[in-house]
N, C-alpha and C. Protein backbone atom coordinates (compact mmCIF):
# COMPACT_ATOMS: atom_id res chain seq x y z
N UNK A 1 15.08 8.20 -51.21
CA UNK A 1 14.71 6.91 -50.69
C UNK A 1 13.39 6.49 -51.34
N UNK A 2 13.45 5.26 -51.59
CA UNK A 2 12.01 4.80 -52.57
C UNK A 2 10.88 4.27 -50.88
N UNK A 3 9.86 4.35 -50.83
CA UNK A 3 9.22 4.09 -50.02
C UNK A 3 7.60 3.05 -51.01
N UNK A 4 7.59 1.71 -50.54
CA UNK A 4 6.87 1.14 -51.11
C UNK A 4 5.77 0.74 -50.23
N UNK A 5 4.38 0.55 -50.58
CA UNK A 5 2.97 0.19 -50.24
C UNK A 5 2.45 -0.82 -50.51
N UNK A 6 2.06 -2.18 -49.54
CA UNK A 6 1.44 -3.32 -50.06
C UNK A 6 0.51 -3.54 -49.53
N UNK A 7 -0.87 -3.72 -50.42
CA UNK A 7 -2.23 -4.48 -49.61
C UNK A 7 -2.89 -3.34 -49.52
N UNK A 8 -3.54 -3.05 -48.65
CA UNK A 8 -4.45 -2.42 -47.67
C UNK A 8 -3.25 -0.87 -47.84
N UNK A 9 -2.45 -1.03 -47.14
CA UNK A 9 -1.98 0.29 -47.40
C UNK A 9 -1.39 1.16 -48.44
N UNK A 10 -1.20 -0.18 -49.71
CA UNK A 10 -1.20 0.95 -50.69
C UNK A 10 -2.82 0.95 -51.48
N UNK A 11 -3.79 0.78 -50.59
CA UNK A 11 -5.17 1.26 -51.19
C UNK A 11 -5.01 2.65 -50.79
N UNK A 12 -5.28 2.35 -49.50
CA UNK A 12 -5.43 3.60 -48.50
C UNK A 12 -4.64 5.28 -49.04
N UNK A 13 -3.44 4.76 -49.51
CA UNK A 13 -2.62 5.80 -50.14
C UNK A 13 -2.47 5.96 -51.28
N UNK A 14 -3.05 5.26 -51.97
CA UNK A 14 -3.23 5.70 -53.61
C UNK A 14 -1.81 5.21 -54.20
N UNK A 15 -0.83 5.26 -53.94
CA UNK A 15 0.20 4.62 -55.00
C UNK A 15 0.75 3.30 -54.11
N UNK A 16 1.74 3.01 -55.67
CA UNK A 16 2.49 1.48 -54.45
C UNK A 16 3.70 1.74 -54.49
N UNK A 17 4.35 3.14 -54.65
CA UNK A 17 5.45 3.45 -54.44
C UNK A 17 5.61 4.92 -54.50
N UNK A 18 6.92 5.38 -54.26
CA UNK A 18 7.23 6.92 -54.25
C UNK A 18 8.49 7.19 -54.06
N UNK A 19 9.11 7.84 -54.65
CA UNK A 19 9.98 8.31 -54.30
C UNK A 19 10.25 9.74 -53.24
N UNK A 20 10.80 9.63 -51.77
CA UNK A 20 11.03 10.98 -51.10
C UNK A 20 12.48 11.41 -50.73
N UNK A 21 12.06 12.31 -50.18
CA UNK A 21 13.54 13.15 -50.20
C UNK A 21 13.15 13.11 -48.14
N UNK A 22 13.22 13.17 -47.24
CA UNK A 22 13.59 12.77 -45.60
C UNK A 22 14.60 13.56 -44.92
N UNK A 23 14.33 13.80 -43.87
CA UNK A 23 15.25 14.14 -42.71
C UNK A 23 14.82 13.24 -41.56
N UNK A 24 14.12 12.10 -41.83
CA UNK A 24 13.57 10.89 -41.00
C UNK A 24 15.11 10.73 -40.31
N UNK A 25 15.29 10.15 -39.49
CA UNK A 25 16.25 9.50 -38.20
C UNK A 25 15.64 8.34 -38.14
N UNK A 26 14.90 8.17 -37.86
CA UNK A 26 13.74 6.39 -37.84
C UNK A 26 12.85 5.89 -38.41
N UNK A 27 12.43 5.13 -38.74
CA UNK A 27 11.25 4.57 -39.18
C UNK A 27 10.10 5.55 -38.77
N UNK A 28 9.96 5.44 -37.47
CA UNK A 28 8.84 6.52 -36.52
C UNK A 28 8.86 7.35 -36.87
N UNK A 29 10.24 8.85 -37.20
CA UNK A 29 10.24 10.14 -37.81
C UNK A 29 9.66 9.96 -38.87
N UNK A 30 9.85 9.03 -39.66
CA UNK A 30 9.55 8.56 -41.09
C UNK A 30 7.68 8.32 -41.55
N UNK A 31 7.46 7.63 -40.35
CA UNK A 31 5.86 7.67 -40.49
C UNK A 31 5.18 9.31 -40.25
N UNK A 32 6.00 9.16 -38.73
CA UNK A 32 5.11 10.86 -38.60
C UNK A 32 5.18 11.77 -39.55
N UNK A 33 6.33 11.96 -40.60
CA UNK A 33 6.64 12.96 -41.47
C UNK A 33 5.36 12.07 -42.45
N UNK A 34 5.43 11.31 -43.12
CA UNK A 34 4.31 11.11 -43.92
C UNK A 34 2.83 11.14 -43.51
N UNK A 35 2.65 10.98 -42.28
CA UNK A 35 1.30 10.97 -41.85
C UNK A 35 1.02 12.13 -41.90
N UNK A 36 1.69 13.58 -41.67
CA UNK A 36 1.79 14.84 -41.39
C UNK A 36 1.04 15.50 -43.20
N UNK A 37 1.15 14.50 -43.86
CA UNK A 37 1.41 15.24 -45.26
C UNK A 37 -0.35 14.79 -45.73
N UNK A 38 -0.69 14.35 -45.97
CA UNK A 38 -2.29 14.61 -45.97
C UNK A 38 -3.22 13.07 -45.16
N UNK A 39 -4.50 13.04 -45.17
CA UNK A 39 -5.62 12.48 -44.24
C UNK A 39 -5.08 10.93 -44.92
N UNK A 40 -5.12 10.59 -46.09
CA UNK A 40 -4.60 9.41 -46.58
C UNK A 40 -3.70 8.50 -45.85
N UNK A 41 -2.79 9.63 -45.97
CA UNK A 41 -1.17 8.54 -45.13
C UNK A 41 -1.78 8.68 -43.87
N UNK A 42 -2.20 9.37 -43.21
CA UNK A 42 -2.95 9.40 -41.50
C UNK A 42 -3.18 8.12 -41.48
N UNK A 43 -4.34 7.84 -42.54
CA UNK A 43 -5.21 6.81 -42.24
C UNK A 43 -4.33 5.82 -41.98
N UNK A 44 -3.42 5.03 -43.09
CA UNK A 44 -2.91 4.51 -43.84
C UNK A 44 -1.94 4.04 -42.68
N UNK A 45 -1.68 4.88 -41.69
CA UNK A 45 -0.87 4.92 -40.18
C UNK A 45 -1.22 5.12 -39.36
N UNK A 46 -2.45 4.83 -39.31
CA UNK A 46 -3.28 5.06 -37.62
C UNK A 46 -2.98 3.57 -36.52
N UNK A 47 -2.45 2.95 -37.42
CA UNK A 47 -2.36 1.42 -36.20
C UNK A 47 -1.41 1.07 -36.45
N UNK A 48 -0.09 1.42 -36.08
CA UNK A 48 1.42 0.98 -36.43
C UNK A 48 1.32 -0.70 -36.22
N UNK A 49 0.06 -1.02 -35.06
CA UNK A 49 0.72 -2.95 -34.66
C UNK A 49 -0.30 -3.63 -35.82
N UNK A 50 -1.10 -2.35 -36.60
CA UNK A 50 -1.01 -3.51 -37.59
C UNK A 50 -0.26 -3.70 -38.90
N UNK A 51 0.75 -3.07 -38.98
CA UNK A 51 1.98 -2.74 -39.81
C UNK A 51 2.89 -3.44 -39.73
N UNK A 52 4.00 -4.16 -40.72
CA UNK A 52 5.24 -4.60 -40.97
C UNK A 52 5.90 -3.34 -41.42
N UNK A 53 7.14 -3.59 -41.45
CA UNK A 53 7.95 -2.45 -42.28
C UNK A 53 9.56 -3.46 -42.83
N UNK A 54 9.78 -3.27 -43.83
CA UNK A 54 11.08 -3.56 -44.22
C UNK A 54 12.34 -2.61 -44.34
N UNK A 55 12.99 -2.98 -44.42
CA UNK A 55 14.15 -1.78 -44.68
C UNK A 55 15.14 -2.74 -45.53
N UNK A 56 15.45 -2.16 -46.67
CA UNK A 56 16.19 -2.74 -47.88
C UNK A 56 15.90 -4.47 -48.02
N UNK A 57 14.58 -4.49 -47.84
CA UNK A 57 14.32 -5.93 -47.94
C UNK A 57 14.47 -7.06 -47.18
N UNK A 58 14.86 -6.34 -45.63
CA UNK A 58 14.85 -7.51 -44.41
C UNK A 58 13.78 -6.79 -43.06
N UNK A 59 13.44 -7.36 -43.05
CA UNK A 59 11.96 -6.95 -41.80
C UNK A 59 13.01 -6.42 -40.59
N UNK A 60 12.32 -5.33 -40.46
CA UNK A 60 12.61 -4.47 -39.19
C UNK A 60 11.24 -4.03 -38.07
N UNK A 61 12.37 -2.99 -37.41
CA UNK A 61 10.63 -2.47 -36.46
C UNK A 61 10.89 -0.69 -36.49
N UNK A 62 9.79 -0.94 -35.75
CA UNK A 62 9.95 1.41 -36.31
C UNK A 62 10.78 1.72 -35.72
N UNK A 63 11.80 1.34 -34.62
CA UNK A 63 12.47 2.24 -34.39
C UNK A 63 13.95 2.19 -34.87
N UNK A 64 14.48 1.65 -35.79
CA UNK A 64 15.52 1.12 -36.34
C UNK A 64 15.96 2.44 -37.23
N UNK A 65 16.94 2.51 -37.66
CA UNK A 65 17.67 3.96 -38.24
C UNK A 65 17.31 3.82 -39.56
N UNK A 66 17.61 4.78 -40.38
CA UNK A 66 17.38 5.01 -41.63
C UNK A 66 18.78 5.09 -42.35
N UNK A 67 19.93 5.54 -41.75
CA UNK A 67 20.72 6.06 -41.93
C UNK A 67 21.60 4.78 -43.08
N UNK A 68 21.71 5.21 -44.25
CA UNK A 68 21.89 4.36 -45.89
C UNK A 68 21.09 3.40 -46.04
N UNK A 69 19.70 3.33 -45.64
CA UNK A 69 18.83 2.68 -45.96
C UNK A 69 18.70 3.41 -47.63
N UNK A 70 17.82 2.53 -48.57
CA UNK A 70 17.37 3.21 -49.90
C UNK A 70 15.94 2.68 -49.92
N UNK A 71 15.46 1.39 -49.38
CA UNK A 71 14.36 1.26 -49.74
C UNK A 71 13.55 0.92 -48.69
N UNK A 72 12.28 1.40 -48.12
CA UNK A 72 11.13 1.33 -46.94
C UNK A 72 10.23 1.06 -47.52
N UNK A 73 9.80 -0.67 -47.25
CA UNK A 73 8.47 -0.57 -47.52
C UNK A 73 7.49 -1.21 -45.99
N UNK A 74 6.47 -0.77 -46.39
CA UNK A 74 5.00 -0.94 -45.67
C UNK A 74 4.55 -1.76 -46.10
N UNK A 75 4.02 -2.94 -44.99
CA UNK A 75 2.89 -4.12 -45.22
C UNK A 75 2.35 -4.72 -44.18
N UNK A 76 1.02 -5.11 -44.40
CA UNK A 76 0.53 -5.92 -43.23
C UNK A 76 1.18 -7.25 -42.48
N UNK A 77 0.78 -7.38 -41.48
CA UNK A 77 1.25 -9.02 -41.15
C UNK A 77 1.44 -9.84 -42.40
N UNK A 78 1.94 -10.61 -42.82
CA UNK A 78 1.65 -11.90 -43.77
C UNK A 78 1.04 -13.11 -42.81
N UNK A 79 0.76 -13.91 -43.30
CA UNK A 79 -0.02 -15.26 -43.04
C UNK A 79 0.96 -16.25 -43.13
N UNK A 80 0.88 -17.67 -42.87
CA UNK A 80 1.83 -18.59 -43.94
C UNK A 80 0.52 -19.80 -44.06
N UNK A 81 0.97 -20.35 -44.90
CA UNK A 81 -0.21 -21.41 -45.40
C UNK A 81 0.18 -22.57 -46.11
């Protein structure tokens, strides 16, 4: 599964993408397993409400399945203007 980083959280984590390998069930398994993996992603996930998340390119919420998802990405609120 490709897992992508925008803004603020792909500072925080050093890349703007990755490829992982998961036994995630949810979005939520999915954070905790990365937060688990060093102080970076912690950070990077310390305030889920200030987080978006997509799943194959349509906005979801953390607790939504993973199950044939391929792509998760992370981003802040957007704005509109």
């Amino acid at each position: 599964m490709d897992v992508l980083y925008f803004a603020w959280v792909r500072e925080r984590i050093g890349l703007p993408k990755e490829r992982i390998e998961t036994e995630a069930v949810t979005v939520s398994d999915l954070v905790a397993e990365l937060s688990a993996r060093e102080d970076r992603y912690a950070a990077a996930f310390a305030d889920l409400s200030a987080l978006r998340v997509a799943l194959d390119q349509e906005l979801s919420d953390f607790d939504a399945s993973l199950a044939g998802v391929r792509e998760v990405a992370f981003f802040p609120p957007m704005t509109g203007g």
